[in-house]
ModelCIF file with pLDDT and N, C-alpha, C, O atoms, coordinates in Angstrom:
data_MODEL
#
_entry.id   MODEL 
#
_entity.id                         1 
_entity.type                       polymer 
_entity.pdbx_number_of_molecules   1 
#
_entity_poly.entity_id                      1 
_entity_poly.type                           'polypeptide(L)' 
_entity_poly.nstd_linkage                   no 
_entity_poly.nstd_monomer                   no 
_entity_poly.pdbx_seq_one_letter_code       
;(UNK)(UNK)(UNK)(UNK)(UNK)(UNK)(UNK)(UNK)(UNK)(UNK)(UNK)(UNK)(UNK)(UNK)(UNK)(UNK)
(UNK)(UNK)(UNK)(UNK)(UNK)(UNK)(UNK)(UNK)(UNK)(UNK)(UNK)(UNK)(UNK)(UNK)(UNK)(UNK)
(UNK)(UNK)(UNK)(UNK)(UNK)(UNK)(UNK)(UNK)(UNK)(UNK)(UNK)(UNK)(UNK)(UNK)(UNK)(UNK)
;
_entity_poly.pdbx_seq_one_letter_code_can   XXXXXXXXXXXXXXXXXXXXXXXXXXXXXXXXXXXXXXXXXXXXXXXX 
_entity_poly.pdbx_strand_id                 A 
#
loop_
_entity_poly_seq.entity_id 
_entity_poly_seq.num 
_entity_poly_seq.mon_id 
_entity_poly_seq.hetero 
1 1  UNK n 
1 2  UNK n 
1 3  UNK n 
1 4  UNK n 
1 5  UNK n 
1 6  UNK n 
1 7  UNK n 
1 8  UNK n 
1 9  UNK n 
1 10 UNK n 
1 11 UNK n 
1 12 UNK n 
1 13 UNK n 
1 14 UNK n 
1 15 UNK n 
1 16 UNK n 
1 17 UNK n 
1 18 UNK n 
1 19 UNK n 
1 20 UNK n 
1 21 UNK n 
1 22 UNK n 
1 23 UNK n 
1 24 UNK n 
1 25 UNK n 
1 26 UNK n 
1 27 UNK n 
1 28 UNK n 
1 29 UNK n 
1 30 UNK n 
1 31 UNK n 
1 32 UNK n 
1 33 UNK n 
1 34 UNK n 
1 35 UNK n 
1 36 UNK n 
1 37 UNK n 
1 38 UNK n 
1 39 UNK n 
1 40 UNK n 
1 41 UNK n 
1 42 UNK n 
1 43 UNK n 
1 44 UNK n 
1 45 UNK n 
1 46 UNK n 
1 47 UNK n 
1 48 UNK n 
#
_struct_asym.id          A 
_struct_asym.entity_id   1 
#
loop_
_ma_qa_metric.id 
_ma_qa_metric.mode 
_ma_qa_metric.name 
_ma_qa_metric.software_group_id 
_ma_qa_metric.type 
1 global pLDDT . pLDDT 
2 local  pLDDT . pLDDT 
#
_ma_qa_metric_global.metric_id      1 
_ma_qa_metric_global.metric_value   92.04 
_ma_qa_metric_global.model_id       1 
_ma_qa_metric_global.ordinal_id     1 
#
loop_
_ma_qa_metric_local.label_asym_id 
_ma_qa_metric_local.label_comp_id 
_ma_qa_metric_local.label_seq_id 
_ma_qa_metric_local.metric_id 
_ma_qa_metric_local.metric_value 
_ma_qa_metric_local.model_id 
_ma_qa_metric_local.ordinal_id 
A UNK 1  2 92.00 1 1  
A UNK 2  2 94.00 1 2  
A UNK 3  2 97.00 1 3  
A UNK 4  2 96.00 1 4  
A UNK 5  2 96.00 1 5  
A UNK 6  2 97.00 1 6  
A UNK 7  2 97.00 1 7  
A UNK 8  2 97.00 1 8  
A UNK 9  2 98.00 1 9  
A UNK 10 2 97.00 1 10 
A UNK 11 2 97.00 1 11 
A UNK 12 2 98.00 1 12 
A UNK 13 2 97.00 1 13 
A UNK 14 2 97.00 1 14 
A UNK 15 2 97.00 1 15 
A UNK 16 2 97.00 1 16 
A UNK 17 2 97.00 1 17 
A UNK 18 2 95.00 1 18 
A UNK 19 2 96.00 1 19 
A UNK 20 2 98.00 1 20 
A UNK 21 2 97.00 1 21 
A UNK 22 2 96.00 1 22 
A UNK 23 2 92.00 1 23 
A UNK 24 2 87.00 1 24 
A UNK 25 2 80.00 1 25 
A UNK 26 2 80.00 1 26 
A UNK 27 2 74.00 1 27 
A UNK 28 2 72.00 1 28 
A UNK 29 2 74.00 1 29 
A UNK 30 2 73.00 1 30 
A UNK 31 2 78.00 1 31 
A UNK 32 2 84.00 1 32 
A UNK 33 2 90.00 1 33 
A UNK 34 2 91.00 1 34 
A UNK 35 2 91.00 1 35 
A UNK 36 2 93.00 1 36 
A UNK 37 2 95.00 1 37 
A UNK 38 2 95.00 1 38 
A UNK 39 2 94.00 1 39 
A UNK 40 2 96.00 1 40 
A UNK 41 2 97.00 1 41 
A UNK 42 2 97.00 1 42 
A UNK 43 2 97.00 1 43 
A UNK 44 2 96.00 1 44 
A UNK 45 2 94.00 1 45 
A UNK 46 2 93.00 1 46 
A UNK 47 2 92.00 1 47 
A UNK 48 2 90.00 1 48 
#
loop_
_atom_site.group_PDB 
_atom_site.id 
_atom_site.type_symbol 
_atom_site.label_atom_id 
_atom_site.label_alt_id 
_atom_site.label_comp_id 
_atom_site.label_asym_id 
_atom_site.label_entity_id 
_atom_site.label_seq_id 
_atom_site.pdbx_PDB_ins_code 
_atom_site.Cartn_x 
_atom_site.Cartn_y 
_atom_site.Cartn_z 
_atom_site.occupancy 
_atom_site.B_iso_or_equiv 
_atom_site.pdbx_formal_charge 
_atom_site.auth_seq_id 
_atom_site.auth_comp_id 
_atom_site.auth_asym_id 
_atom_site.auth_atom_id 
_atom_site.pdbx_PDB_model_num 
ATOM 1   N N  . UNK A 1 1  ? 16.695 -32.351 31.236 1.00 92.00 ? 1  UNK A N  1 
ATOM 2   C CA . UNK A 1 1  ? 17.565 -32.463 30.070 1.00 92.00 ? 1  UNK A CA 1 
ATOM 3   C C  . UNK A 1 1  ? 16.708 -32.398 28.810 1.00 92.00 ? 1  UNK A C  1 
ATOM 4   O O  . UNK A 1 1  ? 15.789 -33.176 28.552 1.00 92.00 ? 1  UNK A O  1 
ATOM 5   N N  . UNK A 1 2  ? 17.168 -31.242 27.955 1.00 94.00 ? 2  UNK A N  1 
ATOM 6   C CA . UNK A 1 2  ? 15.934 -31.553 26.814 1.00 94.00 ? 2  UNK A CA 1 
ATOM 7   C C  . UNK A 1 2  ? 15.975 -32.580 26.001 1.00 94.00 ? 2  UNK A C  1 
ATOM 8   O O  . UNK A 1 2  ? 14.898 -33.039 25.620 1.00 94.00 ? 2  UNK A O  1 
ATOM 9   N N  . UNK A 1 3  ? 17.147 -33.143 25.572 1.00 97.00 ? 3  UNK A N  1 
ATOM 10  C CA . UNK A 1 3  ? 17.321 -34.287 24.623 1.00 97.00 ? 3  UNK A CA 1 
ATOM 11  C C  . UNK A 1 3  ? 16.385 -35.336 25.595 1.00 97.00 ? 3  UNK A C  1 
ATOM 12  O O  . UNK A 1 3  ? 15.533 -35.915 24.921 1.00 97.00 ? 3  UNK A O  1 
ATOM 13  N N  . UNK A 1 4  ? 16.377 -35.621 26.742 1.00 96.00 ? 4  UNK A N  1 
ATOM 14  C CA . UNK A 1 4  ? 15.117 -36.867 27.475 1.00 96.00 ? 4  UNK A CA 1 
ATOM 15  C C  . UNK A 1 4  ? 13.838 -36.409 27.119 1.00 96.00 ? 4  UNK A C  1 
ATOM 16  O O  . UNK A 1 4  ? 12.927 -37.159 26.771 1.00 96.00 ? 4  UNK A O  1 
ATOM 17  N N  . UNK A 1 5  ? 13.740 -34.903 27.221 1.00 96.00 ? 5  UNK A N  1 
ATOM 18  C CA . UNK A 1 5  ? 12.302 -34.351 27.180 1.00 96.00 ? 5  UNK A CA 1 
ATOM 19  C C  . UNK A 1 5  ? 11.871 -34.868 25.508 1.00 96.00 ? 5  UNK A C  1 
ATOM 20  O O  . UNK A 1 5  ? 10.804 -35.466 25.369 1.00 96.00 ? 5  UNK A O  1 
ATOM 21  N N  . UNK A 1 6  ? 12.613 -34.644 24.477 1.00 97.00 ? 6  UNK A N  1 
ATOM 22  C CA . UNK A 1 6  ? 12.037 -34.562 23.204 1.00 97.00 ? 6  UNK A CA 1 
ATOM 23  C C  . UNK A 1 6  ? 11.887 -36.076 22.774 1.00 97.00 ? 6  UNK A C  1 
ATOM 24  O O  . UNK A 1 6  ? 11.054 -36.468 21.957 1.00 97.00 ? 6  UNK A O  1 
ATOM 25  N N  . UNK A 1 7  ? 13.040 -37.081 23.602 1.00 97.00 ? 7  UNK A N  1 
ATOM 26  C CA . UNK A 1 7  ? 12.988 -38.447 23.377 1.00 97.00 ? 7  UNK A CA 1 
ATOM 27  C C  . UNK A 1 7  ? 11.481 -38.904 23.792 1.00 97.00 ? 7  UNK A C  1 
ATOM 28  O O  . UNK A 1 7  ? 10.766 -39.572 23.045 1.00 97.00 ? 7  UNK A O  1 
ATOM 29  N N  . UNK A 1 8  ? 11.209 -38.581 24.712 1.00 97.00 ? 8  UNK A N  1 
ATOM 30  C CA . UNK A 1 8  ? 9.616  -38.614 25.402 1.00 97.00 ? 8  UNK A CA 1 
ATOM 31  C C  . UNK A 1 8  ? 8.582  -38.635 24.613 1.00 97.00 ? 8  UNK A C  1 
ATOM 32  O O  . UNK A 1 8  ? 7.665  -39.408 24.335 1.00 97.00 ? 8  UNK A O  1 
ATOM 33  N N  . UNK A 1 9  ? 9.032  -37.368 24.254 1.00 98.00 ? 9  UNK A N  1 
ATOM 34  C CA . UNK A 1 9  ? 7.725  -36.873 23.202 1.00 98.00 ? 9  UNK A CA 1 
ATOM 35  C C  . UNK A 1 9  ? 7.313  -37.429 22.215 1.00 98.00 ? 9  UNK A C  1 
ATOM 36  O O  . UNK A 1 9  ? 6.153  -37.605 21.844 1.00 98.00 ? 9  UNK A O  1 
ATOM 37  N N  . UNK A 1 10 ? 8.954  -37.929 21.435 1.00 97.00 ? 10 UNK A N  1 
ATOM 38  C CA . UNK A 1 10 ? 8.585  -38.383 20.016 1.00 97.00 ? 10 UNK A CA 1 
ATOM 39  C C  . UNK A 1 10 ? 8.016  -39.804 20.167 1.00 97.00 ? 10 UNK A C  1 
ATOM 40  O O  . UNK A 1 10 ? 7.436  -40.394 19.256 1.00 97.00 ? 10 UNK A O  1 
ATOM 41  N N  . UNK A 1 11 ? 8.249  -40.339 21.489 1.00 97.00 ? 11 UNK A N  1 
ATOM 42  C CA . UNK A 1 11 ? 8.167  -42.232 22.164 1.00 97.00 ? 11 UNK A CA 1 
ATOM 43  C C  . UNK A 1 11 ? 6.525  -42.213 22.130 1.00 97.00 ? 11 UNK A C  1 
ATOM 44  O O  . UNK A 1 11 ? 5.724  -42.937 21.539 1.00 97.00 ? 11 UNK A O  1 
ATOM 45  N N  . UNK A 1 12 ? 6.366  -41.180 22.933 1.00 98.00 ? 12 UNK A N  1 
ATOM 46  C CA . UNK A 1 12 ? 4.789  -41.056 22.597 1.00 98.00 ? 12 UNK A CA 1 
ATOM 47  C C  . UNK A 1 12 ? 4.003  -41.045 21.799 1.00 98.00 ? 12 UNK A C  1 
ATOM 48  O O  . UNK A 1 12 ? 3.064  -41.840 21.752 1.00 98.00 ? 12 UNK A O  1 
ATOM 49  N N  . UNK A 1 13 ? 4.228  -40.096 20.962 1.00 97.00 ? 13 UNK A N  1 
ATOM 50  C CA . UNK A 1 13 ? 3.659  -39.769 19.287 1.00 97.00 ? 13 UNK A CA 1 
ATOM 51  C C  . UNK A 1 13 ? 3.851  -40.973 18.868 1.00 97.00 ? 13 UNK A C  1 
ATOM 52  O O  . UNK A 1 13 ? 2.885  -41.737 18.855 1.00 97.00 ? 13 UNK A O  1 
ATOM 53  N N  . UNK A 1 14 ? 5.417  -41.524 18.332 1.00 97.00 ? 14 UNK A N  1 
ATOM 54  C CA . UNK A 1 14 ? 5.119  -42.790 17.816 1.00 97.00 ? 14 UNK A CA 1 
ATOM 55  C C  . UNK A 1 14 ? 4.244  -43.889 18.444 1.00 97.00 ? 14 UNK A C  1 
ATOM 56  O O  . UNK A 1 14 ? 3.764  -44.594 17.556 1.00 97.00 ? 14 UNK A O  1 
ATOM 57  N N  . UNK A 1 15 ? 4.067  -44.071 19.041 1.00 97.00 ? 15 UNK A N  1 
ATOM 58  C CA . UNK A 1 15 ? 3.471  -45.135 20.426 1.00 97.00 ? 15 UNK A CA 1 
ATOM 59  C C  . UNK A 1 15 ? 1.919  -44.927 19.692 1.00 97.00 ? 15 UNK A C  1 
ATOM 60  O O  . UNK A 1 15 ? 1.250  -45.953 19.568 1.00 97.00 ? 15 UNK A O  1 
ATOM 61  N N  . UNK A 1 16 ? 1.317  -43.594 19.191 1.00 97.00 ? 16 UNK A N  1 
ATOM 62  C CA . UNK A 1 16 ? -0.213 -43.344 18.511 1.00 97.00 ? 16 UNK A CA 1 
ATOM 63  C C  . UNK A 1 16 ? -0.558 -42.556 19.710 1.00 97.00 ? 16 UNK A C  1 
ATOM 64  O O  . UNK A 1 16 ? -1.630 -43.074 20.025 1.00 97.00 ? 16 UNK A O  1 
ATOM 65  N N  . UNK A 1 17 ? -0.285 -41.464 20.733 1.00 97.00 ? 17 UNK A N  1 
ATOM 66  C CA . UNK A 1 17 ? -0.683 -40.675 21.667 1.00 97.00 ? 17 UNK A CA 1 
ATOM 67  C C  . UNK A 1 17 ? -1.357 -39.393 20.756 1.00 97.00 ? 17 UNK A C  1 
ATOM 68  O O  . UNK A 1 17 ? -0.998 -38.827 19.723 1.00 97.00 ? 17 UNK A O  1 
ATOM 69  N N  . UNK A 1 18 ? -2.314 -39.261 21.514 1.00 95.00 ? 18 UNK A N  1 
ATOM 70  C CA . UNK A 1 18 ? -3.527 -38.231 20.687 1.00 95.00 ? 18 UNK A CA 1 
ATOM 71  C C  . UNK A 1 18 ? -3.145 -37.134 21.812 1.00 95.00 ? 18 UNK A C  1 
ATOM 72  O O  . UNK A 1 18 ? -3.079 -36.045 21.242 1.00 95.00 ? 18 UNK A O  1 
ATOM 73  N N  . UNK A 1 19 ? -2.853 -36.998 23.260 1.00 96.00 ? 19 UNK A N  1 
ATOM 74  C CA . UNK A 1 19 ? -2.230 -36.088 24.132 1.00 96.00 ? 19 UNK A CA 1 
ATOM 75  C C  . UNK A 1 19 ? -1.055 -36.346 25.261 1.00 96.00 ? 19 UNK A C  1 
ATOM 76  O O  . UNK A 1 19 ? -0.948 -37.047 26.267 1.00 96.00 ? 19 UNK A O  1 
ATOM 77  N N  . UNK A 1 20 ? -0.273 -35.448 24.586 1.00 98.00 ? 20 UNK A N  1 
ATOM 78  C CA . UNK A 1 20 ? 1.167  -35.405 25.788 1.00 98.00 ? 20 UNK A CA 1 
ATOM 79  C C  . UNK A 1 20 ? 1.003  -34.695 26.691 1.00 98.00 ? 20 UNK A C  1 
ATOM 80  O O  . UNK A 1 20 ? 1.101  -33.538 26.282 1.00 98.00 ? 20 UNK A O  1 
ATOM 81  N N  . UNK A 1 21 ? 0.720  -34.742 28.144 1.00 97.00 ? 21 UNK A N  1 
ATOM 82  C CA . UNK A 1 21 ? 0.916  -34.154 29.660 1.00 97.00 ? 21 UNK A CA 1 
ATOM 83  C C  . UNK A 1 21 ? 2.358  -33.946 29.763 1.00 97.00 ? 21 UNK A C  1 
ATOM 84  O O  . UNK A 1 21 ? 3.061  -34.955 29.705 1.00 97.00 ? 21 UNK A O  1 
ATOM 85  N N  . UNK A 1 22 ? 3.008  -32.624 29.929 1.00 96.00 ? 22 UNK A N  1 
ATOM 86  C CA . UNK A 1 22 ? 4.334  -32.020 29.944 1.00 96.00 ? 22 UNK A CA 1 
ATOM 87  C C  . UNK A 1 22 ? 3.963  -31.482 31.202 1.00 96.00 ? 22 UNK A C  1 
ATOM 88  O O  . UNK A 1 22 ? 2.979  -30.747 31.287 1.00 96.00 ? 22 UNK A O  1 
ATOM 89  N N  . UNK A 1 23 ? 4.877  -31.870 32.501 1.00 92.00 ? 23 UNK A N  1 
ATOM 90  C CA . UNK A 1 23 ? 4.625  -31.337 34.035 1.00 92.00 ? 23 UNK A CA 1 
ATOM 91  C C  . UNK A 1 23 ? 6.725  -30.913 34.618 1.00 92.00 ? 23 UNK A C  1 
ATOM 92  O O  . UNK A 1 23 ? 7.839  -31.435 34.577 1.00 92.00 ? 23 UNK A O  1 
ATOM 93  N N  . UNK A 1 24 ? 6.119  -29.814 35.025 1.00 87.00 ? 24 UNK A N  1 
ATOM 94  C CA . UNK A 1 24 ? 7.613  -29.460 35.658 1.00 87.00 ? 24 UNK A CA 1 
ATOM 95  C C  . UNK A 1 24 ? 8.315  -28.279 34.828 1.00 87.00 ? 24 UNK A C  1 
ATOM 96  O O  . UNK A 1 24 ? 8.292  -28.301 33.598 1.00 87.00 ? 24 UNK A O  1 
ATOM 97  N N  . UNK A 1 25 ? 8.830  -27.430 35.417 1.00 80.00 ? 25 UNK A N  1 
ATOM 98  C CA . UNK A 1 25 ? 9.683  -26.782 34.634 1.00 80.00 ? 25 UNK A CA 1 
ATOM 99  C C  . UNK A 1 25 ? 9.019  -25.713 33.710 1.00 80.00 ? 25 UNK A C  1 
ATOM 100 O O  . UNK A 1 25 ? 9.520  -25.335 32.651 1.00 80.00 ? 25 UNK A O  1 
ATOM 101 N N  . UNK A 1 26 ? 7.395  -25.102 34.418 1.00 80.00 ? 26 UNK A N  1 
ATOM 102 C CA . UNK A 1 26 ? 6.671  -24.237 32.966 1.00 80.00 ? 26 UNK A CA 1 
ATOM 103 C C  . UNK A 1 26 ? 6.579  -22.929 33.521 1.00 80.00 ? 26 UNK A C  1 
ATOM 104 O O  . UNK A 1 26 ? 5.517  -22.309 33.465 1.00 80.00 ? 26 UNK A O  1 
ATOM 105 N N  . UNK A 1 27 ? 7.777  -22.375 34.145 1.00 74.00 ? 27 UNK A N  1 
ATOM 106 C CA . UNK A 1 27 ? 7.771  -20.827 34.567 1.00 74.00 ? 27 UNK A CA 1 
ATOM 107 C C  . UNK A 1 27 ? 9.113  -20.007 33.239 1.00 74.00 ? 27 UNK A C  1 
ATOM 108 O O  . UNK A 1 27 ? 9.859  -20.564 32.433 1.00 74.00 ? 27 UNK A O  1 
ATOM 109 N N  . UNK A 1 28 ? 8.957  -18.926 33.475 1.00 72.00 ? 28 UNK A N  1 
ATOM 110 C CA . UNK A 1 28 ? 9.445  -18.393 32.211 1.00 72.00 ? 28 UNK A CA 1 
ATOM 111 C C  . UNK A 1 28 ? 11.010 -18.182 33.290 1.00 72.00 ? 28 UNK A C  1 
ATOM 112 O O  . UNK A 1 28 ? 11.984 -17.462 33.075 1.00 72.00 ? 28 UNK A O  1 
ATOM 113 N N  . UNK A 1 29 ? 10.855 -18.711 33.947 1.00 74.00 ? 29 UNK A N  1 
ATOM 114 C CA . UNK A 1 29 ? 12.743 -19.028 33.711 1.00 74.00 ? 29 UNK A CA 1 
ATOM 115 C C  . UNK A 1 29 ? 13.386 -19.226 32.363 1.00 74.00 ? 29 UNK A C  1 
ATOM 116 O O  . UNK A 1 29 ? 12.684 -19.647 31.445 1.00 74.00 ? 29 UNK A O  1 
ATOM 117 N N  . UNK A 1 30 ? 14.181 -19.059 32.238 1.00 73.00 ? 30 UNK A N  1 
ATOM 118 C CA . UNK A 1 30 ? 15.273 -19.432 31.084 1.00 73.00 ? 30 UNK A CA 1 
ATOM 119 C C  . UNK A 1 30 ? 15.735 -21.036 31.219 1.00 73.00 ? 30 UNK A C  1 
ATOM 120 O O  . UNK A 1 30 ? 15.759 -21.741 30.210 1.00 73.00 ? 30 UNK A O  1 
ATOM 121 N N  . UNK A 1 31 ? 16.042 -21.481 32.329 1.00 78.00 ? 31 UNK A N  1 
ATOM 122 C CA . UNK A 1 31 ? 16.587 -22.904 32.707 1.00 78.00 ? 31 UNK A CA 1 
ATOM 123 C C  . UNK A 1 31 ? 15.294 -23.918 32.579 1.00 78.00 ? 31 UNK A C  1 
ATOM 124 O O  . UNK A 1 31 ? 15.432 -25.139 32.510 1.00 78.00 ? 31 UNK A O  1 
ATOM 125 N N  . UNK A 1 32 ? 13.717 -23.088 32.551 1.00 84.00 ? 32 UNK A N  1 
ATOM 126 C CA . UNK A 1 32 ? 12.632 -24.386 33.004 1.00 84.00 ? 32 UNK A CA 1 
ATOM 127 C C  . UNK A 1 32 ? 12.554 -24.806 31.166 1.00 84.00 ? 32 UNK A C  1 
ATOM 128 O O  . UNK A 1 32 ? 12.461 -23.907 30.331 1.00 84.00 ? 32 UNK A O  1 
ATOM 129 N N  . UNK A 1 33 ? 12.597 -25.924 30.872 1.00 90.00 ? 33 UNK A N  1 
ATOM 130 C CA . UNK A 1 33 ? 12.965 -26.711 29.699 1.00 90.00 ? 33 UNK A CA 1 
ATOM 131 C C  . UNK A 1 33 ? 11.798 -27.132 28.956 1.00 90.00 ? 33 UNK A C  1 
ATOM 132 O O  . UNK A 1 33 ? 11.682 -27.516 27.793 1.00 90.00 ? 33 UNK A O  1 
ATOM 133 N N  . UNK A 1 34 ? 10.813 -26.945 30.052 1.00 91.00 ? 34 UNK A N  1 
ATOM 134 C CA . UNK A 1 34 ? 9.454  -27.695 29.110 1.00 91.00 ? 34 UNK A CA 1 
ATOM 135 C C  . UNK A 1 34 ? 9.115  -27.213 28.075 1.00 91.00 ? 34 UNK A C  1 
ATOM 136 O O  . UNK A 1 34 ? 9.007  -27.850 27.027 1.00 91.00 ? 34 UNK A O  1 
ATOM 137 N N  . UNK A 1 35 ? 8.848  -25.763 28.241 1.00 91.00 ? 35 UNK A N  1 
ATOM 138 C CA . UNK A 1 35 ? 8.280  -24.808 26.850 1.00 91.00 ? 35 UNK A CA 1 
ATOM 139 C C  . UNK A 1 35 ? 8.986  -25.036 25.547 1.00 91.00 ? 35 UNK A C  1 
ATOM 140 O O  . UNK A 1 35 ? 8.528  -25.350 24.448 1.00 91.00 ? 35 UNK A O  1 
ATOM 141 N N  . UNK A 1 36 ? 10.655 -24.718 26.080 1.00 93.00 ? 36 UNK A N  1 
ATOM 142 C CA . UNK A 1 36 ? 11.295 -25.240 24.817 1.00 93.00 ? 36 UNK A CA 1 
ATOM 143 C C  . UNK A 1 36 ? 11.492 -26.970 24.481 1.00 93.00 ? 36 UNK A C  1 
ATOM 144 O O  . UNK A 1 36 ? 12.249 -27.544 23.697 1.00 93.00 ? 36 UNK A O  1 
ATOM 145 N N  . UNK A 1 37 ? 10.713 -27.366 25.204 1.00 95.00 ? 37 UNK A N  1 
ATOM 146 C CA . UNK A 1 37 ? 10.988 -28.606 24.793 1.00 95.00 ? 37 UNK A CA 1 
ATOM 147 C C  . UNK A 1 37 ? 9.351  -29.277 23.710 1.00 95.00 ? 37 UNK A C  1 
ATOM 148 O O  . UNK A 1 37 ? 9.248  -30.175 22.875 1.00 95.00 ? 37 UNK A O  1 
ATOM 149 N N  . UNK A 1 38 ? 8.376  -28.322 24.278 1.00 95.00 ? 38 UNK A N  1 
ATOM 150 C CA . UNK A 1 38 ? 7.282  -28.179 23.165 1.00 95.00 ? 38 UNK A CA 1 
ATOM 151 C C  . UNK A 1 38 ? 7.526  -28.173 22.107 1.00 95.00 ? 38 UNK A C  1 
ATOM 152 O O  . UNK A 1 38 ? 7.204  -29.012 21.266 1.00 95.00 ? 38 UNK A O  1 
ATOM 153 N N  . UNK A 1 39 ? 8.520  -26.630 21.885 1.00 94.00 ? 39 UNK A N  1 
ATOM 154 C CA . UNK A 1 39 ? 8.625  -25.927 20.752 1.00 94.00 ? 39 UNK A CA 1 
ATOM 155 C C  . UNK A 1 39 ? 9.576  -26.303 19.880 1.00 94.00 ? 39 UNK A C  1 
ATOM 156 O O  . UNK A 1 39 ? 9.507  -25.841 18.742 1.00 94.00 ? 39 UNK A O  1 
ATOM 157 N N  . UNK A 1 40 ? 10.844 -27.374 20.288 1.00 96.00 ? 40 UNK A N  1 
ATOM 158 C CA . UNK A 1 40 ? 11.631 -28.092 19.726 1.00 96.00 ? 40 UNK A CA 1 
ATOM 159 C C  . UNK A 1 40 ? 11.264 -29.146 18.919 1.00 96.00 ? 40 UNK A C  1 
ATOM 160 O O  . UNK A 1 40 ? 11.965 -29.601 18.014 1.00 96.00 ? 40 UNK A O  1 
ATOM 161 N N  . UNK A 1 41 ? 9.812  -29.666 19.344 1.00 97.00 ? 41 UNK A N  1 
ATOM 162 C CA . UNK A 1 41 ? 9.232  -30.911 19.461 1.00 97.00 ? 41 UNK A CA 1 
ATOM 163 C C  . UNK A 1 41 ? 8.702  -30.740 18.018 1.00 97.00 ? 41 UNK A C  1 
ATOM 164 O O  . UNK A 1 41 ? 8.213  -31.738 17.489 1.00 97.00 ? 41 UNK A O  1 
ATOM 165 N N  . UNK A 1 42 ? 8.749  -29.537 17.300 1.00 97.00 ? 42 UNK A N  1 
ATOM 166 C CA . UNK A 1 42 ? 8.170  -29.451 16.322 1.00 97.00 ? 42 UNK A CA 1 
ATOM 167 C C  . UNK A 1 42 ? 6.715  -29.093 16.144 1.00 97.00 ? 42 UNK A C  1 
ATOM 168 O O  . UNK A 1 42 ? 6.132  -28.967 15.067 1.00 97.00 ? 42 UNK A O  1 
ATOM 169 N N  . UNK A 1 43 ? 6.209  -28.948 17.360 1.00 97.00 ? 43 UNK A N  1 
ATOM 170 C CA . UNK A 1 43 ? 4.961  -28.461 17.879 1.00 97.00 ? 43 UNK A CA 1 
ATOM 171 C C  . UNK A 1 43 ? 4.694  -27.395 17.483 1.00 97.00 ? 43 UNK A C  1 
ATOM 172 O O  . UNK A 1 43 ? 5.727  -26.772 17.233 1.00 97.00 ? 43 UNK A O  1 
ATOM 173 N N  . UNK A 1 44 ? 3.474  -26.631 17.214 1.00 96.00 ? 44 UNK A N  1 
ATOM 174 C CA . UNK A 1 44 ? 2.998  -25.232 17.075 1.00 96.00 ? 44 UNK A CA 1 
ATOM 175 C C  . UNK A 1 44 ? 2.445  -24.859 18.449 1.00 96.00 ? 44 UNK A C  1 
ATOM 176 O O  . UNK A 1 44 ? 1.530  -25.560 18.882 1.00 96.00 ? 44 UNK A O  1 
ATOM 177 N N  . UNK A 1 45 ? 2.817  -24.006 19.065 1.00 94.00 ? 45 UNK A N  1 
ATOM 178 C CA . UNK A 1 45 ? 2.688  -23.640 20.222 1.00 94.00 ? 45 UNK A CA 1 
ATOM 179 C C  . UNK A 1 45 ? 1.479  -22.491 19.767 1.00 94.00 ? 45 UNK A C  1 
ATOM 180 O O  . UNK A 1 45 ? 1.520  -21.469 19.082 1.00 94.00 ? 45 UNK A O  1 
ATOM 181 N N  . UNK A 1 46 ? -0.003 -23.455 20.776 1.00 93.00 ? 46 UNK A N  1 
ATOM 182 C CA . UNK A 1 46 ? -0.797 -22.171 20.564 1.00 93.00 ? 46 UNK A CA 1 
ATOM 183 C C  . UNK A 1 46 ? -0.931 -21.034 21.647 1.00 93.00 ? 46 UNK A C  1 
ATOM 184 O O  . UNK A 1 46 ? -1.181 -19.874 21.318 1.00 93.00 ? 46 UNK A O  1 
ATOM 185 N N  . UNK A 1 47 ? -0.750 -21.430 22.965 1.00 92.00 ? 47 UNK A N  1 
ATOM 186 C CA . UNK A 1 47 ? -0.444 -20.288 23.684 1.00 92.00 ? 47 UNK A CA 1 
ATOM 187 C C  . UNK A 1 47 ? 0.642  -21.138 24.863 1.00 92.00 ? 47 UNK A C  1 
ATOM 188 O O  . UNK A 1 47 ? 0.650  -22.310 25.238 1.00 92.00 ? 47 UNK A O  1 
ATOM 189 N N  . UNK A 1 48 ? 1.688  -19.715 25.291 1.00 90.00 ? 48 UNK A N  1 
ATOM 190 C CA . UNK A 1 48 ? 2.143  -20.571 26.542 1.00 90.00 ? 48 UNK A CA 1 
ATOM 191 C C  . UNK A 1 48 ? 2.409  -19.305 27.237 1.00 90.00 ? 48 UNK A C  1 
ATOM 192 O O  . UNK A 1 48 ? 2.835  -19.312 28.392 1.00 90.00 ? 48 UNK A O  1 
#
């Protein structure tokens, strides 16, 4: 679900996390959520 994925992310960041481990879901399917859940995150995606 991406809204859990980005809740994650931001829990982290705020929390003071210097690196987020994103596992599951990183094939260029359309349905696997992680990538866009990087790129939602407000992240600059340097390669994926």
């Amino acid at each position: 679900d991406l809204a859990d994925i980005l809740t994650a992310i931001s829990k982290f960041e705020a929390d003071g996390a210097d690196l987020i481990l994103l596992t599951g879901g990183m094939s260029v399917d359309p349905d696997d959520l992680t990538p866009t859940a990087i790129r939602e995150s407000g992240a600059e995606v340097i390669t994926q």
